[in-house]
N, C-alpha and C. Protein backbone atom coordinates (compact mmCIF):
# COMPACT_ATOMS: atom_id res chain seq x y z
N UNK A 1 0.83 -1.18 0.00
CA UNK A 1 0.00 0.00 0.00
C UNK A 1 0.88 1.25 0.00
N UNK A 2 0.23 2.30 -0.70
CA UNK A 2 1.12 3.50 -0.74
C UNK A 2 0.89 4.33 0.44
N UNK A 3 2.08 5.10 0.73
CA UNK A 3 1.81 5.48 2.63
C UNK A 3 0.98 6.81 2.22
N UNK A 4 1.15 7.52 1.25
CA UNK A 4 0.77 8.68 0.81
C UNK A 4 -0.03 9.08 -0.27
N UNK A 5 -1.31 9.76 -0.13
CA UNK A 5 -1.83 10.29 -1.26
C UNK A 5 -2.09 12.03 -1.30
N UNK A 6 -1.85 12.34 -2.36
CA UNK A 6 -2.29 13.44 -2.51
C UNK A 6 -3.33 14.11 -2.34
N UNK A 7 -4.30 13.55 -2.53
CA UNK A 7 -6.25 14.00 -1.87
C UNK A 7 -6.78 12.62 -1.61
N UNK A 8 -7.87 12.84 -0.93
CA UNK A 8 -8.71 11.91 -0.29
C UNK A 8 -9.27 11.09 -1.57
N UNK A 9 -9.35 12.20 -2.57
CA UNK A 9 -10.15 11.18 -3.74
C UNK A 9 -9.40 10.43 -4.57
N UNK A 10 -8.32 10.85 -4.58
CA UNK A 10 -7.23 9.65 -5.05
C UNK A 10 -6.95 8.53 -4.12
N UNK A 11 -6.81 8.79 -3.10
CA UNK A 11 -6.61 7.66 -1.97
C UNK A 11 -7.54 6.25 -1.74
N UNK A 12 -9.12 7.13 -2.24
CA UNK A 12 -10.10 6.33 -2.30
C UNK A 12 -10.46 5.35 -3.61
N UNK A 13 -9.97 6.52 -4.41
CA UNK A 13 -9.86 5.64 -6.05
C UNK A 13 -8.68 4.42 -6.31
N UNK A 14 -7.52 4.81 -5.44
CA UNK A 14 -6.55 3.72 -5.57
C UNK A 14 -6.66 2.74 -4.66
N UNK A 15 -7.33 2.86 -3.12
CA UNK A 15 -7.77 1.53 -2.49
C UNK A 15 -9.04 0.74 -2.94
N UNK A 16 -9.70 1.57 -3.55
CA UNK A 16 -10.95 0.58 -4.33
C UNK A 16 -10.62 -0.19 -5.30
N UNK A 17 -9.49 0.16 -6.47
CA UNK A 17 -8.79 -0.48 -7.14
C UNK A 17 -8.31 -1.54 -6.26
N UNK A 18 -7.69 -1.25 -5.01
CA UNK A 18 -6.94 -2.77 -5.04
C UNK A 18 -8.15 -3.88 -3.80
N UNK A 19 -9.22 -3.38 -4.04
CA UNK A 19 -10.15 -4.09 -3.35
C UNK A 19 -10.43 -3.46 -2.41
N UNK A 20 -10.90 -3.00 -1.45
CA UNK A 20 -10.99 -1.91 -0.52
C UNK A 20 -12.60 -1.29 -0.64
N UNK A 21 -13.54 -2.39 -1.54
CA UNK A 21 -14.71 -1.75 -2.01
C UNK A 21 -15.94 -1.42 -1.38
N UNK A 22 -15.78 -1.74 0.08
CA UNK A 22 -17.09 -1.60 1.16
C UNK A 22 -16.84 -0.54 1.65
N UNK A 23 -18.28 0.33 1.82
CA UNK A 23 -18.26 1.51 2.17
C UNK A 23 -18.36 1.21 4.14
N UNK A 24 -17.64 2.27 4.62
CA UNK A 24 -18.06 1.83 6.35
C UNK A 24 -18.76 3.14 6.96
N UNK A 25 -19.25 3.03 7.71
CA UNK A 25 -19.82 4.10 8.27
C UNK A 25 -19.62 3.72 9.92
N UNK A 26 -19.17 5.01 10.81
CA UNK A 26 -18.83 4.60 12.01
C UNK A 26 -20.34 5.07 12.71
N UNK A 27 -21.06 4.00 13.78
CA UNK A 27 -21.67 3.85 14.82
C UNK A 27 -21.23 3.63 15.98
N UNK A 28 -22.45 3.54 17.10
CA UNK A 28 -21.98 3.67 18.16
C UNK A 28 -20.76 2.64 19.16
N UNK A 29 -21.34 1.20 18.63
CA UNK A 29 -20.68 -0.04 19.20
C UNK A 29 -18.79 -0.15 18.29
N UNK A 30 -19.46 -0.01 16.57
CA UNK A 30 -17.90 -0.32 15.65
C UNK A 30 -18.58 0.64 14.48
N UNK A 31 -18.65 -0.40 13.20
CA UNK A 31 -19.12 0.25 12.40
C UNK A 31 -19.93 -0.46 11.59
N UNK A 32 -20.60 0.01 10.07
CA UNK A 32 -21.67 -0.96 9.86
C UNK A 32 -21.34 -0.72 8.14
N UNK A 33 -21.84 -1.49 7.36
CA UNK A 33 -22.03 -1.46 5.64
C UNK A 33 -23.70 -0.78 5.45
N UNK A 34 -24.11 0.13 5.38
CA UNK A 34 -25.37 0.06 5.03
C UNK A 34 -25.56 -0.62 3.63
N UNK A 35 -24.80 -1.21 2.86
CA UNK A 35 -25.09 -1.70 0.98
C UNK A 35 -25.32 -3.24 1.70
N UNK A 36 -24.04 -3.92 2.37
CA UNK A 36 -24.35 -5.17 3.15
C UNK A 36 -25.24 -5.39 4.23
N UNK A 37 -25.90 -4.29 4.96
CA UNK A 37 -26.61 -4.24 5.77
C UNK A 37 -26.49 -5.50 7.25
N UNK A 38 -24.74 -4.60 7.59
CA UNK A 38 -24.53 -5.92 8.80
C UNK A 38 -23.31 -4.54 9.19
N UNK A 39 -23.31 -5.43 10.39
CA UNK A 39 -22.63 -4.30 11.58
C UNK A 39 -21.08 -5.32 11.98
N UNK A 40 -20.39 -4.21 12.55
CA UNK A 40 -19.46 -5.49 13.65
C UNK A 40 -18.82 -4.75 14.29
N UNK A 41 -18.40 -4.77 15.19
CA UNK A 41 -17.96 -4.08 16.61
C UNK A 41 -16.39 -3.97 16.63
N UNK A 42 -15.79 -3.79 17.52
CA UNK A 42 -14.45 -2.61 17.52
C UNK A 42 -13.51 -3.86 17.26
N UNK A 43 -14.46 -5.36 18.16
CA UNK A 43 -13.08 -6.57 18.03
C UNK A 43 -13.48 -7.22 16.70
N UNK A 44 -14.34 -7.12 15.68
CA UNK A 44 -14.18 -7.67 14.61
C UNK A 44 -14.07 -6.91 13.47
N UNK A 45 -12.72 -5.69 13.99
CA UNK A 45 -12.06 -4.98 12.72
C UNK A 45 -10.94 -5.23 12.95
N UNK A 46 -10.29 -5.01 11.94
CA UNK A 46 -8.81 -4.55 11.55
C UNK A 46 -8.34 -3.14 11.05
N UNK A 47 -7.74 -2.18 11.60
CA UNK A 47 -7.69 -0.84 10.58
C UNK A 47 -5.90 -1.27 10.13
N UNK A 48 -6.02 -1.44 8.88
CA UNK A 48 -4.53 -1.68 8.72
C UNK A 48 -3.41 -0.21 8.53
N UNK A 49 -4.70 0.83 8.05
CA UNK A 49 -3.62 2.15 8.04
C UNK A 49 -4.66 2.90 7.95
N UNK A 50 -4.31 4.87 8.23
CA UNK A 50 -4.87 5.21 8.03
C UNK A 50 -4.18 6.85 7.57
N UNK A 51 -4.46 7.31 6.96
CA UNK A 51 -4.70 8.32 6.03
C UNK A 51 -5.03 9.78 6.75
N UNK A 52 -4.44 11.11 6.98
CA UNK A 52 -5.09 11.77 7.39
C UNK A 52 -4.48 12.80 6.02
N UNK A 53 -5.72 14.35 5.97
CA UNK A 53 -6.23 14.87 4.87
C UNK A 53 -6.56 15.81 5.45
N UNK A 54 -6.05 17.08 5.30
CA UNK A 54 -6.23 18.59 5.64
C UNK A 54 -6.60 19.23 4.64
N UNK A 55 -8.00 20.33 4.70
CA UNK A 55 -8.35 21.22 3.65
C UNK A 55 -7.02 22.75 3.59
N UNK A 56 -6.97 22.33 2.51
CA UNK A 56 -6.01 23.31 1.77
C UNK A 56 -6.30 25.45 2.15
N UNK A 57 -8.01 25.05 2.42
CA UNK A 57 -8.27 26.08 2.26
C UNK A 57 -9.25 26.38 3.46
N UNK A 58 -9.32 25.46 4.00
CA UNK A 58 -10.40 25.71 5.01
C UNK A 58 -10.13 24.53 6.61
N UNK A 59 -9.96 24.67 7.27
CA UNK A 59 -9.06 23.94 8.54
C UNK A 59 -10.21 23.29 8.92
N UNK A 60 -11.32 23.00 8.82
CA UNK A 60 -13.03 22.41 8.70
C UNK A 60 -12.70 21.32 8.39
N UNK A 61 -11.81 21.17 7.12
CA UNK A 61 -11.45 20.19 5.65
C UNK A 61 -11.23 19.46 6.12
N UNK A 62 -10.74 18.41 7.73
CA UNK A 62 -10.25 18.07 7.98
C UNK A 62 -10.74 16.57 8.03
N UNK A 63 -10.11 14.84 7.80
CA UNK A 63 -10.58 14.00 7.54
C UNK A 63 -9.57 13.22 7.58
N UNK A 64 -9.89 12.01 8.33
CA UNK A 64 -9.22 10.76 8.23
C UNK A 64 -9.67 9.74 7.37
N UNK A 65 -8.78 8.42 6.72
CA UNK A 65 -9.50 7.57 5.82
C UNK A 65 -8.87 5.89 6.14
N UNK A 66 -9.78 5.76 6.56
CA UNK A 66 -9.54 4.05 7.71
C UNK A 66 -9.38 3.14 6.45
N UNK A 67 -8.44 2.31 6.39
CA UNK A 67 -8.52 0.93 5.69
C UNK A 67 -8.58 -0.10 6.27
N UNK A 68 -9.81 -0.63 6.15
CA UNK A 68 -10.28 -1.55 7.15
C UNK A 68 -10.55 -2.97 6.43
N UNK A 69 -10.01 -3.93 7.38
CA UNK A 69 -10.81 -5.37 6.91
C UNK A 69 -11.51 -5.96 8.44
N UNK A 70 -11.83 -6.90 7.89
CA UNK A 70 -13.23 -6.89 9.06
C UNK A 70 -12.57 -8.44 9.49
N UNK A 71 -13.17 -8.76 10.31
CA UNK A 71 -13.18 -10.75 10.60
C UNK A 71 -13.39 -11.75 9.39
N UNK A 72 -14.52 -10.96 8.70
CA UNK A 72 -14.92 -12.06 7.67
C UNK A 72 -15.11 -11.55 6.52
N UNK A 73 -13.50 -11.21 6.58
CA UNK A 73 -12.93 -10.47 5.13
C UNK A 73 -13.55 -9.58 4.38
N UNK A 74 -14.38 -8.97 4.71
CA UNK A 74 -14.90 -7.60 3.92
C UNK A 74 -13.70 -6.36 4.11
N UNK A 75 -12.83 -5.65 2.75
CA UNK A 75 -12.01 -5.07 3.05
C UNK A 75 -13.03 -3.93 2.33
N UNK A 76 -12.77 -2.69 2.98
CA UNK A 76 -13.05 -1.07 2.67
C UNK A 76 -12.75 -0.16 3.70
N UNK A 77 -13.11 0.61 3.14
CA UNK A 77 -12.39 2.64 3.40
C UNK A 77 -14.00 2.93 4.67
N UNK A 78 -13.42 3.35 5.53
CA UNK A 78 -14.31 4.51 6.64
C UNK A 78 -13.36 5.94 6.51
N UNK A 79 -14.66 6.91 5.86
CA UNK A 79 -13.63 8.34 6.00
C UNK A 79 -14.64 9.19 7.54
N UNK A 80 -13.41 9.91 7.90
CA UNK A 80 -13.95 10.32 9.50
C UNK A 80 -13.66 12.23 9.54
N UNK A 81 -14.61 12.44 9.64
CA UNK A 81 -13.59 14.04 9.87
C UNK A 81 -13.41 14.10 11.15
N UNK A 82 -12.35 14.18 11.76
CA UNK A 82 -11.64 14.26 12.61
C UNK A 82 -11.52 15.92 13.09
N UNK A 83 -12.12 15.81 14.90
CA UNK A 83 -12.34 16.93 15.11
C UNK A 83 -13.43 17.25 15.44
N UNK A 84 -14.53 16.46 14.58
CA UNK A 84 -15.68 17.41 14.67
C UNK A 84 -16.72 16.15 14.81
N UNK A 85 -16.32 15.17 15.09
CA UNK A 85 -17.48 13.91 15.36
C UNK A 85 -18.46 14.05 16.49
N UNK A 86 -19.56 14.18 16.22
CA UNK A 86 -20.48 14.57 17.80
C UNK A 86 -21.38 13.43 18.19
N UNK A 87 -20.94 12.19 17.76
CA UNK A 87 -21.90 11.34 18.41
C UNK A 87 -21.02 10.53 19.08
N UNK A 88 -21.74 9.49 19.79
CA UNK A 88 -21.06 8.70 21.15
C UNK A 88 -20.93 7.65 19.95
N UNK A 89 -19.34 7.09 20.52
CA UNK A 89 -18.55 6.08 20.09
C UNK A 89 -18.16 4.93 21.08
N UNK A 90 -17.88 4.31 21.18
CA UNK A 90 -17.46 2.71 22.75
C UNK A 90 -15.84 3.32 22.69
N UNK A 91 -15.44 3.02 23.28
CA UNK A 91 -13.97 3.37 24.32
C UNK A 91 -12.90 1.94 22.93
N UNK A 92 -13.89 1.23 22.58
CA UNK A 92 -12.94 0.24 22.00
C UNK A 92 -12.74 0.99 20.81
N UNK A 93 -13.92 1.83 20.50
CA UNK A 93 -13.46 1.83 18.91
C UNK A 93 -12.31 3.44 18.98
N UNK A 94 -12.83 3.79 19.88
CA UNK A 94 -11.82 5.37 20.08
C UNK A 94 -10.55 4.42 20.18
N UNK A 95 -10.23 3.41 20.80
CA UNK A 95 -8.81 2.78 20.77
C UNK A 95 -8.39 1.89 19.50
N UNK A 96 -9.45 1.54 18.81
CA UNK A 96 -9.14 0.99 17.45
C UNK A 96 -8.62 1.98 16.44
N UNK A 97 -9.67 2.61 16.51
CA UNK A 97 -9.23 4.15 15.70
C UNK A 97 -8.25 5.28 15.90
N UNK A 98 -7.75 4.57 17.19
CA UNK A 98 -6.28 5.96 17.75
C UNK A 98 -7.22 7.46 17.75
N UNK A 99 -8.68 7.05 18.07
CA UNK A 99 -9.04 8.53 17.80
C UNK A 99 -8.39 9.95 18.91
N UNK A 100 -8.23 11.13 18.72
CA UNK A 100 -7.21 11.78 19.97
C UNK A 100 -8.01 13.13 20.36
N UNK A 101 -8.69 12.77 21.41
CA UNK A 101 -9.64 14.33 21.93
C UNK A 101 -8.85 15.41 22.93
């Protein structure tokens, strides 16, 4: 994997290329697929790297991009803006995610 991308939308276009094709969305327990319509919690991920992404023009811009595989191999991207998340998360996934308040 490349350690670096230039924008988020390249980052996302080149991990979908190499399989990376499930969308994640973070909830309260882990996170969930709404297309697969199944959930899994903080111990049945993997984040193998992650990506952070500053607006050029606006300090708002700000966004992380999780590459995640799961227990039962579903690999894809969770993007997070970092900073500004206002809902309750579990203590596991703030430690899965290295999230930093």
């Amino acid at each position: 994997m490349r350690n670096t991308y230039d924008s988020l939308s390249k980052a996302i276009e080149d991990l979908k290329k190499k399989g990376y094709d499930t969308d994640f969305n973070l909830v309260d327990e882990g996170i969930e697929s709404k297309h697969l319509k199944k959930n899994w919690t903080a111990e049945q991920i993997e984040v193998e790297e992650a990506f952070r992404f500053e607006g050029m023009s606006n300090p708002d811009d700000n966004s992380v991009l999780y590459v995640i595989n799961t227990h039962d191999n579903k690999k894809g991207l969770l993007v997070d803006a970092y900073g500004a998340y206002s809902g309750q998360i579990s203590k596991e996934m703030i430690q899965k995610l290295k999230i930093e308040h």
